[in-house]
C-alpha atoms as a PDB file:
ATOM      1  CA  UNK A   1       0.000   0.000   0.000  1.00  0.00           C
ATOM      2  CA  UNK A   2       2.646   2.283   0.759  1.00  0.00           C
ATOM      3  CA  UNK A   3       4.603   1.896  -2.607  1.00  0.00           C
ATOM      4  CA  UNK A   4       1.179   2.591  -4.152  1.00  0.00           C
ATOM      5  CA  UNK A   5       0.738   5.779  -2.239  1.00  0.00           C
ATOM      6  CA  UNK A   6       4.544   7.063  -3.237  1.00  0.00           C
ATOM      7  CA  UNK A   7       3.916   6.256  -6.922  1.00  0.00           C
ATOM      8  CA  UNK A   8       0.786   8.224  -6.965  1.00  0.00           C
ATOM      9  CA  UNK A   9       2.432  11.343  -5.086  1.00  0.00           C
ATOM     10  CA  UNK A  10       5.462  11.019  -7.458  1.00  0.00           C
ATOM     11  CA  UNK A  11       3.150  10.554 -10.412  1.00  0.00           C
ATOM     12  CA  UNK A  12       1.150  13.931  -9.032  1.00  0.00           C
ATOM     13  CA  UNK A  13       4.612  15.609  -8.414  1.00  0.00           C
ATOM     14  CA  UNK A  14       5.172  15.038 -12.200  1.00  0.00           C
ATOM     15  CA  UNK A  15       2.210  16.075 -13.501  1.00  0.00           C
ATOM     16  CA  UNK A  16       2.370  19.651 -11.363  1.00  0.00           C
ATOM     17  CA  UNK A  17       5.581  20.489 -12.739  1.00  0.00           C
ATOM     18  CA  UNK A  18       4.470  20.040 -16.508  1.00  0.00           C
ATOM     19  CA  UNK A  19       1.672  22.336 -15.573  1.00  0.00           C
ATOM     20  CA  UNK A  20       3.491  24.948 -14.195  1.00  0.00           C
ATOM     21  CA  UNK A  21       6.848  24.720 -16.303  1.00  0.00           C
ATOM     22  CA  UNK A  22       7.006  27.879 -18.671  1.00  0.00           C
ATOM     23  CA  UNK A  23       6.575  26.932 -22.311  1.00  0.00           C
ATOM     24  CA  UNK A  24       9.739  25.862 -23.716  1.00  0.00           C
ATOM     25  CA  UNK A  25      12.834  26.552 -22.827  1.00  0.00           C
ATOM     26  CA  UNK A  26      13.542  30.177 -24.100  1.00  0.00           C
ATOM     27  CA  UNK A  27      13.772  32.940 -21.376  1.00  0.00           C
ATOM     28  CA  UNK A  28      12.616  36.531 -21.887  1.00  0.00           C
ATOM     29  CA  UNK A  29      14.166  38.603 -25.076  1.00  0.00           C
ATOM     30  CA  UNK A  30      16.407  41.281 -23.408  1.00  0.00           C
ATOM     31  CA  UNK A  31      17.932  44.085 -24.818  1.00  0.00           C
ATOM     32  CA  UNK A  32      21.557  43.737 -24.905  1.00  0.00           C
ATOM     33  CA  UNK A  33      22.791  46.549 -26.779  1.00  0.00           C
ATOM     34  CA  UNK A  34      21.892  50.060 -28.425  1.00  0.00           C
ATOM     35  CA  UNK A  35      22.813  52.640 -30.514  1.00  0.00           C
ATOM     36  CA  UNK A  36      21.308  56.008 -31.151  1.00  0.00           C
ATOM     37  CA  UNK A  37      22.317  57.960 -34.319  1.00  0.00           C
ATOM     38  CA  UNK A  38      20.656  61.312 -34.791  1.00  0.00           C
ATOM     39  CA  UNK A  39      19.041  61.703 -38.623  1.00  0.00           C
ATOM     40  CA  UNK A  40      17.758  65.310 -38.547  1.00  0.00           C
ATOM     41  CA  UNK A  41      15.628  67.068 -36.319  1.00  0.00           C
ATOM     42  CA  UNK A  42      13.980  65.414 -33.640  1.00  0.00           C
ATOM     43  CA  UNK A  43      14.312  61.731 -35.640  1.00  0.00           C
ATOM     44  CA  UNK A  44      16.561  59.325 -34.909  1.00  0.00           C
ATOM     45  CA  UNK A  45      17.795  55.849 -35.945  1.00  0.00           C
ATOM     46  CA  UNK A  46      18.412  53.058 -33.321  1.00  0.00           C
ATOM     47  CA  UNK A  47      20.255  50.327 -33.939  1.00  0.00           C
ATOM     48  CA  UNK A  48      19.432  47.893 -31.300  1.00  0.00           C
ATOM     49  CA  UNK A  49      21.021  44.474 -30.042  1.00  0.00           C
ATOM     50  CA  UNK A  50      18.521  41.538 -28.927  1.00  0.00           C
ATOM     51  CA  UNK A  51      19.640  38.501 -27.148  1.00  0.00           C
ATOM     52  CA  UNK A  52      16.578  35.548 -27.301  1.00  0.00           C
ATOM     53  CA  UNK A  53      17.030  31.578 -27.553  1.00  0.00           C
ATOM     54  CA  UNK A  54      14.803  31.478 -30.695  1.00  0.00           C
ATOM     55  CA  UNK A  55      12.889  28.040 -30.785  1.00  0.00           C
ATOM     56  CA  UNK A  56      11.682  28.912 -34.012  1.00  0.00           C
ATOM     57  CA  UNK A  57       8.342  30.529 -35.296  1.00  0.00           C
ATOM     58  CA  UNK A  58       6.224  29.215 -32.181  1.00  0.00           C
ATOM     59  CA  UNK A  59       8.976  30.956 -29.753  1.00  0.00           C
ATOM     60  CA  UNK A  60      11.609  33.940 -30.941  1.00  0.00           C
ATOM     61  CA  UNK A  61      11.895  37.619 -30.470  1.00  0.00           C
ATOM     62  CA  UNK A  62       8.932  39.136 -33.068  1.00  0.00           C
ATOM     63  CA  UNK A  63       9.796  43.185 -32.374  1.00  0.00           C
ATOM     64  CA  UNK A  64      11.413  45.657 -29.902  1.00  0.00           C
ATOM     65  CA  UNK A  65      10.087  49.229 -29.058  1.00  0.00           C
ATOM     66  CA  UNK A  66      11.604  52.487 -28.391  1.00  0.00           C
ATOM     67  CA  UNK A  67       9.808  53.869 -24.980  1.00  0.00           C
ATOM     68  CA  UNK A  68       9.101  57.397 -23.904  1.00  0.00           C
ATOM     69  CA  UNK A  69       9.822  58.545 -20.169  1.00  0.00           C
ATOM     70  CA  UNK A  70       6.096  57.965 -19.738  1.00  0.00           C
ATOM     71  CA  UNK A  71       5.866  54.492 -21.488  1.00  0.00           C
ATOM     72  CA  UNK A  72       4.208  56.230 -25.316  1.00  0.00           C
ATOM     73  CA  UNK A  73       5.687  53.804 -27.906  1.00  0.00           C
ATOM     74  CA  UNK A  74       8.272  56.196 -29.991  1.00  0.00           C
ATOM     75  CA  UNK A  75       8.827  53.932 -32.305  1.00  0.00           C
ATOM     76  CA  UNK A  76       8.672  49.398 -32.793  1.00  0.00           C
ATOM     77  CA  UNK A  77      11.070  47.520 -34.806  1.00  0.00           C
ATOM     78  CA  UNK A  78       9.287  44.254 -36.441  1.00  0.00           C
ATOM     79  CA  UNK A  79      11.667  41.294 -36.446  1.00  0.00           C
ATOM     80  CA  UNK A  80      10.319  39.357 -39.643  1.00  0.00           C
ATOM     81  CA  UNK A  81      11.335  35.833 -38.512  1.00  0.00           C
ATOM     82  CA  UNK A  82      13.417  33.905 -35.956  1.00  0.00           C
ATOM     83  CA  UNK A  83      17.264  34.122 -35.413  1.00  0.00           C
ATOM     84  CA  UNK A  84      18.064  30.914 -33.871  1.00  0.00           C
ATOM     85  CA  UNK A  85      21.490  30.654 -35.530  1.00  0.00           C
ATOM     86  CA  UNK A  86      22.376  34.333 -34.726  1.00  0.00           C
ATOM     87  CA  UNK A  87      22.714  35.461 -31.263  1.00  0.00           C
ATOM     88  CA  UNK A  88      22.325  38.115 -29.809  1.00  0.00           C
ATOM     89  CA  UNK A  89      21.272  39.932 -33.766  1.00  0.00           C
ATOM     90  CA  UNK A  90      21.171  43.291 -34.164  1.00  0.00           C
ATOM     91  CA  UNK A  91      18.622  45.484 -36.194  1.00  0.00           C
ATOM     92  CA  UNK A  92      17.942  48.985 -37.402  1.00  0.00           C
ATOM     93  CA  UNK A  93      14.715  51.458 -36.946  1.00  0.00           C
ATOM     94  CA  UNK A  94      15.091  54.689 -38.592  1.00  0.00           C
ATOM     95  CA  UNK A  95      12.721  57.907 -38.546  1.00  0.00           C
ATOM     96  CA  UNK A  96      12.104  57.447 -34.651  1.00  0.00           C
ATOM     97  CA  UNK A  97      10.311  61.067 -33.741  1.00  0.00           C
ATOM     98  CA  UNK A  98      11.533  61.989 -30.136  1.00  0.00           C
ATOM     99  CA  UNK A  99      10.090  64.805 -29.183  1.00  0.00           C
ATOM    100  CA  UNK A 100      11.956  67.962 -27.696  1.00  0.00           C
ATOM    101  CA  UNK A 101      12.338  67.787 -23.711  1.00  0.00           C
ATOM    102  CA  UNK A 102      12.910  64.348 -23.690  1.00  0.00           C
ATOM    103  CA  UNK A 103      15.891  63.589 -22.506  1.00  0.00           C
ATOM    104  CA  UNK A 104      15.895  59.693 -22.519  1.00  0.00           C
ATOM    105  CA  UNK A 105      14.517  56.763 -23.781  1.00  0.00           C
ATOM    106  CA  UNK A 106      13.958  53.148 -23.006  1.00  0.00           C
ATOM    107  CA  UNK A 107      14.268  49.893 -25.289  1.00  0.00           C
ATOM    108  CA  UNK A 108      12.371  46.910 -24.499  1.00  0.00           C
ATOM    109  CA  UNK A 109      12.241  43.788 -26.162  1.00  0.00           C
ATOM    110  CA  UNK A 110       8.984  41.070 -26.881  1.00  0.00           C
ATOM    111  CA  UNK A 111       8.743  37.597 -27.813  1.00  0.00           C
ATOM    112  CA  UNK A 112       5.909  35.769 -28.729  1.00  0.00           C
ATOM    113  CA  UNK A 113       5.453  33.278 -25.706  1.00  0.00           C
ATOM    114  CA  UNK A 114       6.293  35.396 -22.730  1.00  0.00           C
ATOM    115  CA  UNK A 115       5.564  38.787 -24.546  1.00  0.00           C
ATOM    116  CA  UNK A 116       7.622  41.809 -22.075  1.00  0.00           C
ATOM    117  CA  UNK A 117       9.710  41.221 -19.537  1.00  0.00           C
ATOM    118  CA  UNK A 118      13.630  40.583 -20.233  1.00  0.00           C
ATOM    119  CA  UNK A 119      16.288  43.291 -19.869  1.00  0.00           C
ATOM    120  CA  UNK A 120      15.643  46.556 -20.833  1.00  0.00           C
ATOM    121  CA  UNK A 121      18.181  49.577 -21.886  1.00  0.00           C
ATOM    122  CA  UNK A 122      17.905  53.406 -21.166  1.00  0.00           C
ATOM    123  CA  UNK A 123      19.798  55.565 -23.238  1.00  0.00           C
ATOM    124  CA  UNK A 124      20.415  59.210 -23.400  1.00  0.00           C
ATOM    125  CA  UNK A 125      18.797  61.452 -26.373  1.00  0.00           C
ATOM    126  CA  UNK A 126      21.590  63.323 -28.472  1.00  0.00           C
ATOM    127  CA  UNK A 127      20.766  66.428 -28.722  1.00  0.00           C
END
């Protein structure tokens, strides 16, 4: 009776864990570089570094997003398909408009499983 009881609570165990694993085994995209070229006035291009461990098209980074101090998306970078053999990739966004009195932004990355949430970067506005 007892071995009965320990398989069930090991078979329970096992089933609680698959439940509340995350989905797959890809973290959270974070942001692991960036690069802020002014164009002209008040837009800018950002080149911007992503680090995610693409799964392929169920699970990769799908776009980052330049942020505003008060969270107003400046700007979002589409990322057109996975980069599982490239790590951390980097990508361009040009014609950002920042507006005047804003001093810095923030870059955040998004995947398609866990959405936001990995490392974000501030950077400083040339002016």
């Amino acid at each position: 009776m007892k071995r009965n009881m320990a398989g069930k609570y090991v078979l329970a165990f096992a089933a609680l864990t698959i439940l509340v694993s995350p989905p797959g085994i890809a973290g959270e995209a974070d942001v692991v570089g960036v690069k802020i070229i002014k164009e002209g006035t008040g837009t800018y291009r950002f080149d911007v570094s992503v680090r995610h461990a693409d799964e392929g098209w169920k699970h990769y980074a799908d776009k980052w997003d330049v942020m505003g101090p008060d969270d107003t998306v400046l700007g979002t970078r589409r990322l057109a398909h996975p980069h599982e053999n490239e790590q951390p990739f980097t990508r361009s966004l040009q014609g950002v408009e920042i507006p005047g009195g804003v001093e810095q932004v923030s870059i955040r990355a998004h995947d398609s499983v866990h959405k936001y949430g990995g490392a974000e970067m501030r950077i400083e506005v040339p002016r």
